[in-house]
C-alpha atoms as a PDB file:
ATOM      1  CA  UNK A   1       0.000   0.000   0.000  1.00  0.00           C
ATOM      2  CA  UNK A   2       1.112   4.069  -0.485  1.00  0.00           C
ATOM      3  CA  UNK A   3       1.938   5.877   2.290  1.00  0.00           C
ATOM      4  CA  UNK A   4      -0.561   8.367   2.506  1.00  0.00           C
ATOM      5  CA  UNK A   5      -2.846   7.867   5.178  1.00  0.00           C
ATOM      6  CA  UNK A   6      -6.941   8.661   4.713  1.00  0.00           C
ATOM      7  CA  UNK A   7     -10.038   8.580   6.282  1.00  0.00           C
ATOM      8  CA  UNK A   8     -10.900   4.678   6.122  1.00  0.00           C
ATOM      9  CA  UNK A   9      -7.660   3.421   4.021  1.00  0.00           C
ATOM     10  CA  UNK A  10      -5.806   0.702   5.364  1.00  0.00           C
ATOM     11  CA  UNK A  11      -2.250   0.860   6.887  1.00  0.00           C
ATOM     12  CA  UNK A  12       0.436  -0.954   5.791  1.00  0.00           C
ATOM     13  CA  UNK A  13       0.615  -4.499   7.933  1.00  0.00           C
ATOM     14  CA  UNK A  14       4.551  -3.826   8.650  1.00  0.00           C
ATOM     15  CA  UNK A  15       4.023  -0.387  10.022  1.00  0.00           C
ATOM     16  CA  UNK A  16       0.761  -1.030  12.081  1.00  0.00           C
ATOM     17  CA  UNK A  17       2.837  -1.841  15.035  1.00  0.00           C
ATOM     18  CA  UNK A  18       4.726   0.894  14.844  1.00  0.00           C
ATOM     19  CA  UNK A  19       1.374   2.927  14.395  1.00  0.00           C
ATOM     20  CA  UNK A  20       0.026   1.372  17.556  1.00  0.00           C
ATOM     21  CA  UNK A  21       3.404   1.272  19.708  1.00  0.00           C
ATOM     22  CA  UNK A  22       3.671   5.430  18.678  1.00  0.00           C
ATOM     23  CA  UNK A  23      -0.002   6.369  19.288  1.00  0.00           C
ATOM     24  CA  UNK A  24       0.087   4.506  22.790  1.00  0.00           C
ATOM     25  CA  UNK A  25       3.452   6.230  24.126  1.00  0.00           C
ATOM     26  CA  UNK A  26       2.296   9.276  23.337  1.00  0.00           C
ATOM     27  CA  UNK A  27      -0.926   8.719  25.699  1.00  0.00           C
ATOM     28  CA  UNK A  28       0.892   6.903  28.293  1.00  0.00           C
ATOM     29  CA  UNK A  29       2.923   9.998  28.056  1.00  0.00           C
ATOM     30  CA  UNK A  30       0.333  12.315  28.558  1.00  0.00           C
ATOM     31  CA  UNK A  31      -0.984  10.322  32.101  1.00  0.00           C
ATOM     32  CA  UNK A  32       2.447   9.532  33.166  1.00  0.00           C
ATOM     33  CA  UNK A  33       3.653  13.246  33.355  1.00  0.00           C
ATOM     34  CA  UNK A  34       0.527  15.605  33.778  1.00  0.00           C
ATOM     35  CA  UNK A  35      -1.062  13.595  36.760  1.00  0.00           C
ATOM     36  CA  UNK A  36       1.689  13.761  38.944  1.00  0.00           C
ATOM     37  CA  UNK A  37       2.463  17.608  37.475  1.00  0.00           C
ATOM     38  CA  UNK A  38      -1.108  18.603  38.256  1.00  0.00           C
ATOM     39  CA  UNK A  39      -1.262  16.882  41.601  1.00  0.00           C
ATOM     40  CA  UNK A  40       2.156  19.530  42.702  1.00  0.00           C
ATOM     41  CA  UNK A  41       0.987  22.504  40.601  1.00  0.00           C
ATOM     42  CA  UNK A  42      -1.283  23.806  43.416  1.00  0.00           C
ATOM     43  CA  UNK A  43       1.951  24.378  45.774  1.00  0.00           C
ATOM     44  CA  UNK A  44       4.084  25.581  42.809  1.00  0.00           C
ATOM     45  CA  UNK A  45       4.579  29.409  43.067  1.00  0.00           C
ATOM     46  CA  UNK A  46       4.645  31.610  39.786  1.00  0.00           C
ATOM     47  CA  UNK A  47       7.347  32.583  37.991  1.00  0.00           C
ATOM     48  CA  UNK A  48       8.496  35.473  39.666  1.00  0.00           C
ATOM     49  CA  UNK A  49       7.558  34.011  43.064  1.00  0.00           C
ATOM     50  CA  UNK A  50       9.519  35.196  46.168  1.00  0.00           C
ATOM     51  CA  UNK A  51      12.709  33.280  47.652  1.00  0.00           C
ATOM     52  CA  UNK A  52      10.492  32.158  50.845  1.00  0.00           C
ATOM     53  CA  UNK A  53       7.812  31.206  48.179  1.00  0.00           C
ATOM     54  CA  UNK A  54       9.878  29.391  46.584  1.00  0.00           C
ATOM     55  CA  UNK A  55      11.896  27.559  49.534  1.00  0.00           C
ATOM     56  CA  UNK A  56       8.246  26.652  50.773  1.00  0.00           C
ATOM     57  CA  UNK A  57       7.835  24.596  47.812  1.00  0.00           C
ATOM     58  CA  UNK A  58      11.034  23.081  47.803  1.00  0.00           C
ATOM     59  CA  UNK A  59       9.882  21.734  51.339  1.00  0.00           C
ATOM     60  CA  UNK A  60       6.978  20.930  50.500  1.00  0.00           C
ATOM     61  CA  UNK A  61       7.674  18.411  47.571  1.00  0.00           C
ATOM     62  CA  UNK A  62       9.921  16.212  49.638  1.00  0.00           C
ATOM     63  CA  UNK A  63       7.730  13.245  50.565  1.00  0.00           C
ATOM     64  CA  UNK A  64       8.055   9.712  49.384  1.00  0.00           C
ATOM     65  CA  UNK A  65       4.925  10.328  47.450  1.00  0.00           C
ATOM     66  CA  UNK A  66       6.465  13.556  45.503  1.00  0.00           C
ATOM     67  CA  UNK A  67      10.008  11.552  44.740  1.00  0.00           C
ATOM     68  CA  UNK A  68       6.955   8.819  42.977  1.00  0.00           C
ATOM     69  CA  UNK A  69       5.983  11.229  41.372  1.00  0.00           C
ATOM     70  CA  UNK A  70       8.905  12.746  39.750  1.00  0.00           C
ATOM     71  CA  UNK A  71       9.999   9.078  38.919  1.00  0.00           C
ATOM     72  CA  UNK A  72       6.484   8.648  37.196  1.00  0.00           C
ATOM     73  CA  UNK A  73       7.210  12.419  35.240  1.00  0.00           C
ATOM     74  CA  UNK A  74      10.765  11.005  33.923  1.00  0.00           C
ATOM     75  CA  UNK A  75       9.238   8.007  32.942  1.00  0.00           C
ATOM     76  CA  UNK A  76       6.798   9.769  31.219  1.00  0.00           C
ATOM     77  CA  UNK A  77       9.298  11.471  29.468  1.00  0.00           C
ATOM     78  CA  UNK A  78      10.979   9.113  27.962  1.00  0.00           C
ATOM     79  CA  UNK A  79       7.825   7.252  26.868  1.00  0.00           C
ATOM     80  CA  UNK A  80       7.035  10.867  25.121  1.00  0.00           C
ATOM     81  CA  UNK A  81      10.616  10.283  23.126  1.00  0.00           C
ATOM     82  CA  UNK A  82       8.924   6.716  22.204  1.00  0.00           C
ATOM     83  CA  UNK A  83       6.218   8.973  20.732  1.00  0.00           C
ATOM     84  CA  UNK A  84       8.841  11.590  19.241  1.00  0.00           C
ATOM     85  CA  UNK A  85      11.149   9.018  17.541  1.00  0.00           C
ATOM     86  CA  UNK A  86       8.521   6.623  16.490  1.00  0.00           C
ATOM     87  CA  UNK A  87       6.181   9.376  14.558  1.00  0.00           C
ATOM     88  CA  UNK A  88       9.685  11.163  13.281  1.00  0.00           C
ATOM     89  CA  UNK A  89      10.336   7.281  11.784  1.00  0.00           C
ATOM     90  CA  UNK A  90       6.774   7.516  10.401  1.00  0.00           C
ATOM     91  CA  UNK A  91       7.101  11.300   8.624  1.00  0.00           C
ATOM     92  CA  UNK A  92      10.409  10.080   7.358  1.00  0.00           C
ATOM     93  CA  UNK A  93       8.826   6.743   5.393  1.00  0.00           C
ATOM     94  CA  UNK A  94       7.029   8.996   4.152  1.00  0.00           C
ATOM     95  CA  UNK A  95       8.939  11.996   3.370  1.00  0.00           C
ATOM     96  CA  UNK A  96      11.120   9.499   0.714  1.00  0.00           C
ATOM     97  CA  UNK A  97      15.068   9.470   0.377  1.00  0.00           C
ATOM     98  CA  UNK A  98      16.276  12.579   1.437  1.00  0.00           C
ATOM     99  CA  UNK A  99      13.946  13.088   4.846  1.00  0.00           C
ATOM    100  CA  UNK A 100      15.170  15.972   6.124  1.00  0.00           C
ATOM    101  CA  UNK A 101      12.313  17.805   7.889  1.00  0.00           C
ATOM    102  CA  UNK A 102      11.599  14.116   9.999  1.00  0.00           C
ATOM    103  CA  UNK A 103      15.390  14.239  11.274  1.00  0.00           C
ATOM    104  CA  UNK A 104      14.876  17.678  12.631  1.00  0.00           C
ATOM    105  CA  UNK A 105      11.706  16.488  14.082  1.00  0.00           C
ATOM    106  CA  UNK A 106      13.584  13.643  15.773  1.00  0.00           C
ATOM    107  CA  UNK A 107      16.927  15.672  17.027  1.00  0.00           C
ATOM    108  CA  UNK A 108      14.438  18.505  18.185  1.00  0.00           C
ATOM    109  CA  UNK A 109      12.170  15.808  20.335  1.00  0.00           C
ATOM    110  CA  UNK A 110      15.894  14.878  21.775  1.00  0.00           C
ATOM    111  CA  UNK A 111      17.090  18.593  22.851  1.00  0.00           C
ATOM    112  CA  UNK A 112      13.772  18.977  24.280  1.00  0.00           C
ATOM    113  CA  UNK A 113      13.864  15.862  26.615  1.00  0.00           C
ATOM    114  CA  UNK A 114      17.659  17.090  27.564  1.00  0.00           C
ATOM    115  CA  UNK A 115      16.045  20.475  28.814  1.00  0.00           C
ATOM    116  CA  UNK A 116      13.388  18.965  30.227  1.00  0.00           C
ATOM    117  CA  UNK A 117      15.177  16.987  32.384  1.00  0.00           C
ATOM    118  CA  UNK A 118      17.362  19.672  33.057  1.00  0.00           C
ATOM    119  CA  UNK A 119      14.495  21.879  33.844  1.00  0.00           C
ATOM    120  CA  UNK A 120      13.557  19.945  37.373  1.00  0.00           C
ATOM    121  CA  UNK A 121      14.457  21.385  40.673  1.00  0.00           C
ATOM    122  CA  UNK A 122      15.083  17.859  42.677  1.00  0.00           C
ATOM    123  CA  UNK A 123      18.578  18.909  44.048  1.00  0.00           C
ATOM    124  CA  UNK A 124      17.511  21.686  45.281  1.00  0.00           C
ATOM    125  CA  UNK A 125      14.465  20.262  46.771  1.00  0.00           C
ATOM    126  CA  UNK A 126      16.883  17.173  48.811  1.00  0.00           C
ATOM    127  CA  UNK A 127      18.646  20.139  50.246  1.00  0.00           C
ATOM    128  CA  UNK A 128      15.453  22.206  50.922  1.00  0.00           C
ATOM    129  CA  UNK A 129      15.963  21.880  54.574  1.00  0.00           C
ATOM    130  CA  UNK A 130      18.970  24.037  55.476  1.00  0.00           C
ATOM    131  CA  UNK A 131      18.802  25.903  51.339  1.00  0.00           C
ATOM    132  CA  UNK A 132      19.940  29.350  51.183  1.00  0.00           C
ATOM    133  CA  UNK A 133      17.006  31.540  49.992  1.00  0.00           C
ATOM    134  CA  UNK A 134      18.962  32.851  47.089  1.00  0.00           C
ATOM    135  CA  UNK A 135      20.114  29.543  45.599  1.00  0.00           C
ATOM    136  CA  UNK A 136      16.651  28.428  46.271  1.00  0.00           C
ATOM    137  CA  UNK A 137      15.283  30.966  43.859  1.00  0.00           C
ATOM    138  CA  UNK A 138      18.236  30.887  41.701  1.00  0.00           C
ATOM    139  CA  UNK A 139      17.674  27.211  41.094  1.00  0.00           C
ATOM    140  CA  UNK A 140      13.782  27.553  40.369  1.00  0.00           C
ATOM    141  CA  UNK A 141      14.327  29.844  38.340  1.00  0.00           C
ATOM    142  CA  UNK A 142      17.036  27.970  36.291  1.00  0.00           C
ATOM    143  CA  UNK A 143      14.842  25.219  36.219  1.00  0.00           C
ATOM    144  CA  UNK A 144      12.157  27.565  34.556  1.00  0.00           C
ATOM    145  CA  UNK A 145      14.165  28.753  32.532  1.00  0.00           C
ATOM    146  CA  UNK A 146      14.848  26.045  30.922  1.00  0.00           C
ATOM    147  CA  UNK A 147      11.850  24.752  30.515  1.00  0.00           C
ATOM    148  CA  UNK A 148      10.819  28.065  28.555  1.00  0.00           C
ATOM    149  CA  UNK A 149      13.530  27.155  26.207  1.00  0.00           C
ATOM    150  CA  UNK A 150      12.266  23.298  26.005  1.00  0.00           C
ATOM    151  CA  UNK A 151       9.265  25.365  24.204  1.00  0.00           C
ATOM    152  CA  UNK A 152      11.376  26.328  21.671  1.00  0.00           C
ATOM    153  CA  UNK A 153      12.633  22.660  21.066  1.00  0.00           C
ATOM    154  CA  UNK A 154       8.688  21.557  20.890  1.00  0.00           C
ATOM    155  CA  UNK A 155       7.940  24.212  18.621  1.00  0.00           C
ATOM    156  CA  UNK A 156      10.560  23.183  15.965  1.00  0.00           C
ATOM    157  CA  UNK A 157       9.567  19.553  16.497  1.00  0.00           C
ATOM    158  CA  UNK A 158       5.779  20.091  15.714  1.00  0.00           C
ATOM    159  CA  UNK A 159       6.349  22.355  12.883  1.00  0.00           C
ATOM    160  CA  UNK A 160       8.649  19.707  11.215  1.00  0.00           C
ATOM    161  CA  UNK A 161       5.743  16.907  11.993  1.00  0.00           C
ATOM    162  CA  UNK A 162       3.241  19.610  10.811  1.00  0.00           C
ATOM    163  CA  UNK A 163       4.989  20.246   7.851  1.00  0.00           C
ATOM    164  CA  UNK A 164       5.341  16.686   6.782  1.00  0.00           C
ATOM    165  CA  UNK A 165       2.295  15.537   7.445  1.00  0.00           C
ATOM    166  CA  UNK A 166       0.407  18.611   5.199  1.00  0.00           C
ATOM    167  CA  UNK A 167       2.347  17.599   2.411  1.00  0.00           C
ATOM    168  CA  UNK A 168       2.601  14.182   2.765  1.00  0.00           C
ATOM    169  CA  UNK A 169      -0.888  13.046   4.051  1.00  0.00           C
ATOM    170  CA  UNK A 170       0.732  10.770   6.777  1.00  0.00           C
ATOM    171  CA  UNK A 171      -1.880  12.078   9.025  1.00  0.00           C
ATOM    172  CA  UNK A 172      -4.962  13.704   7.778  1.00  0.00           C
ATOM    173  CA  UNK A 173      -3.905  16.814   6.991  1.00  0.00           C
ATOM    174  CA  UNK A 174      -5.640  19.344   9.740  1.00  0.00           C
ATOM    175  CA  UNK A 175      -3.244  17.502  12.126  1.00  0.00           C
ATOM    176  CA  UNK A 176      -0.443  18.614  10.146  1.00  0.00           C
ATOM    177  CA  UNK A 177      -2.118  22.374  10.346  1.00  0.00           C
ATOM    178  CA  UNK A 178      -2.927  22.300  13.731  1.00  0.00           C
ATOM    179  CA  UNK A 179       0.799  20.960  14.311  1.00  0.00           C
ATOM    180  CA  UNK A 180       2.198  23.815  12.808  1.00  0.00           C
ATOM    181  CA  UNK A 181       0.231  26.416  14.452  1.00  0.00           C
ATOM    182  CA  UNK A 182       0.572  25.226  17.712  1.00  0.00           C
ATOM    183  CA  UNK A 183       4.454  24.831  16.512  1.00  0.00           C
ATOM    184  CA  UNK A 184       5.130  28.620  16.151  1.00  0.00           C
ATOM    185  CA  UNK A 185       3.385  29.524  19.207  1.00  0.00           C
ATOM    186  CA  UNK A 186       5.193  27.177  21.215  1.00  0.00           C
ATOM    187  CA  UNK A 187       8.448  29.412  19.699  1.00  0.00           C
ATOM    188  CA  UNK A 188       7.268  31.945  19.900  1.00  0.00           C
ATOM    189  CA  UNK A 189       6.005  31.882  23.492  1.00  0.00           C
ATOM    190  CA  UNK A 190      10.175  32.075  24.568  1.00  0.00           C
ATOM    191  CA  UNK A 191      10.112  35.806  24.023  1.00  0.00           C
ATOM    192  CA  UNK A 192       7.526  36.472  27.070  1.00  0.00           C
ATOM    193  CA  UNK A 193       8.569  33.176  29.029  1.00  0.00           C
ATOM    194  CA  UNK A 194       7.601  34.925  32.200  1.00  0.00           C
ATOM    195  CA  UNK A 195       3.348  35.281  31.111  1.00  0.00           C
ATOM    196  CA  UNK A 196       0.985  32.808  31.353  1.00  0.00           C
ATOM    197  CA  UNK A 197      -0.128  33.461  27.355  1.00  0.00           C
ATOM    198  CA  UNK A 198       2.492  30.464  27.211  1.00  0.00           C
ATOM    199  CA  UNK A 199      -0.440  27.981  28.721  1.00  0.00           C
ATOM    200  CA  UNK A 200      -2.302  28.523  25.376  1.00  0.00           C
ATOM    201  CA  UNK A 201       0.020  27.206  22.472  1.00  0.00           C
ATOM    202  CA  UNK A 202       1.274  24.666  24.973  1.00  0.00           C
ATOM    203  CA  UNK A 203      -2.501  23.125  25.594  1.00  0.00           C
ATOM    204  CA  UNK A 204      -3.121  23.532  21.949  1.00  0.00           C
ATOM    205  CA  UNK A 205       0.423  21.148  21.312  1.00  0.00           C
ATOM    206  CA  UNK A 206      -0.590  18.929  23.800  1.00  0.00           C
ATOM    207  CA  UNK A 207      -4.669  18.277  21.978  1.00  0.00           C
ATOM    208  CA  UNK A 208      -2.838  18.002  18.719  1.00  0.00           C
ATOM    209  CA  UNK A 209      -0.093  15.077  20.763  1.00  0.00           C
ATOM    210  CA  UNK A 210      -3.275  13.327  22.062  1.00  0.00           C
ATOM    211  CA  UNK A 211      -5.485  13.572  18.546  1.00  0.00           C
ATOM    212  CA  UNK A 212      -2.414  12.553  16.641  1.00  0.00           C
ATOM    213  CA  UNK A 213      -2.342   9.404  19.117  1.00  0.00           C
ATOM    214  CA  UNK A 214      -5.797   8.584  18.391  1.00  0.00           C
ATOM    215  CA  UNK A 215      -5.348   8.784  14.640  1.00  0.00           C
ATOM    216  CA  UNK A 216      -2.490   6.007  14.555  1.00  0.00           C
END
């Protein structure tokens, strides 16, 4: 079979599991690092929190149930690469011999799981009991930091897949729209890293991560 992919055509038998192993990681992905994000978010302080805001949270985020947690978020992580490599193998099948756009898809998923791991404040938060205030903030804020600039990685990632998929058909094509869209915000969003207009583009990836699962 071609590899254009349409309402009600069939998929090629040897790339189903590849279809299905993608699609799921990208789910599990989803569960494995929002749930425990969303369960800590209520004790997170904003951006530009203050130093005993921010040493507060370090405290607070110390229990054996927060370390789960963060174990369950790095997990999830890497089961979002699964999703990253797996659809960046599918774009590039389809993109034919010279698939460039799919290997920048692929290296950006890989800087952005570097700076996301980078982007957690863990060290901090083992030495949150005796912490200066100062490298208590200055670590948070590192940690956000880099996580703005993980938005940057996500961006170029989606508008790669986006790009692919609108003029391949791998995906029905509104996917590959939406991708791109949600791609340039996501860049975008770096220059005002310290607003919440961030939360927009990054919910609007996030629907297009979980509709894209669906579709394989």
């Amino acid at each position: 079979s071609d590899n254009t992919h349409t309402r009600g055509s069939p998929v090629d038998s040897r790339l189903r599991p590849l279809h299905q192993v993608t699609g799921s990681a990208g789910l599990a992905s989803m569960l494995l690092i929002f749930v425990p994000a969303i369960a800590r978010s209520g004790l997170e302080p904003s951006f530009g929190g203050s130093s005993a805001d921010v040493v507060e949270f370090l405290k607070s985020i110390q229990s054996p149930l927060d370390n789960l947690g963060s174990f369950i978020m790095t997990v999830g992580l890497i089961a979002f690469l699964w999703f990253i490599i797996g659809l960046s193998v599918l774009l590039a099948k389809a993109e034919g011999d010279l698939p460039w756009r799919s290997a920048i898809a692929a290296a950006s998923g890989l800087l952005l799981l570097a700076l996301a791991l980078a982007a957690n404040t863990e060290a901090a938060a083992f030495r949150a009991a005796d912490i200066d205030p100062q490298i208590a903030r200055y670590a948070f804020d590192e940690g956000n930091l880099s996580f703005a600039n993980g938005w940057v990685a996500l961006g170029s990632f989606a508008l790669c897949a986006g790009w692919v998929v609108t003029s391949t058909r791998t995906l029905p094509r509104w996917l590959g729209w939406w991708a791109i869209a949600s791609g340039i915000g996501m860049a975008l969003s770096r220059a005002i890293w310290t607003s919440e207009l961030w939360l927009l583009p990054y919910a609007a990836f996030w629907l297009w991560v979980a509709s894209s699962c669906i579709v394989l």
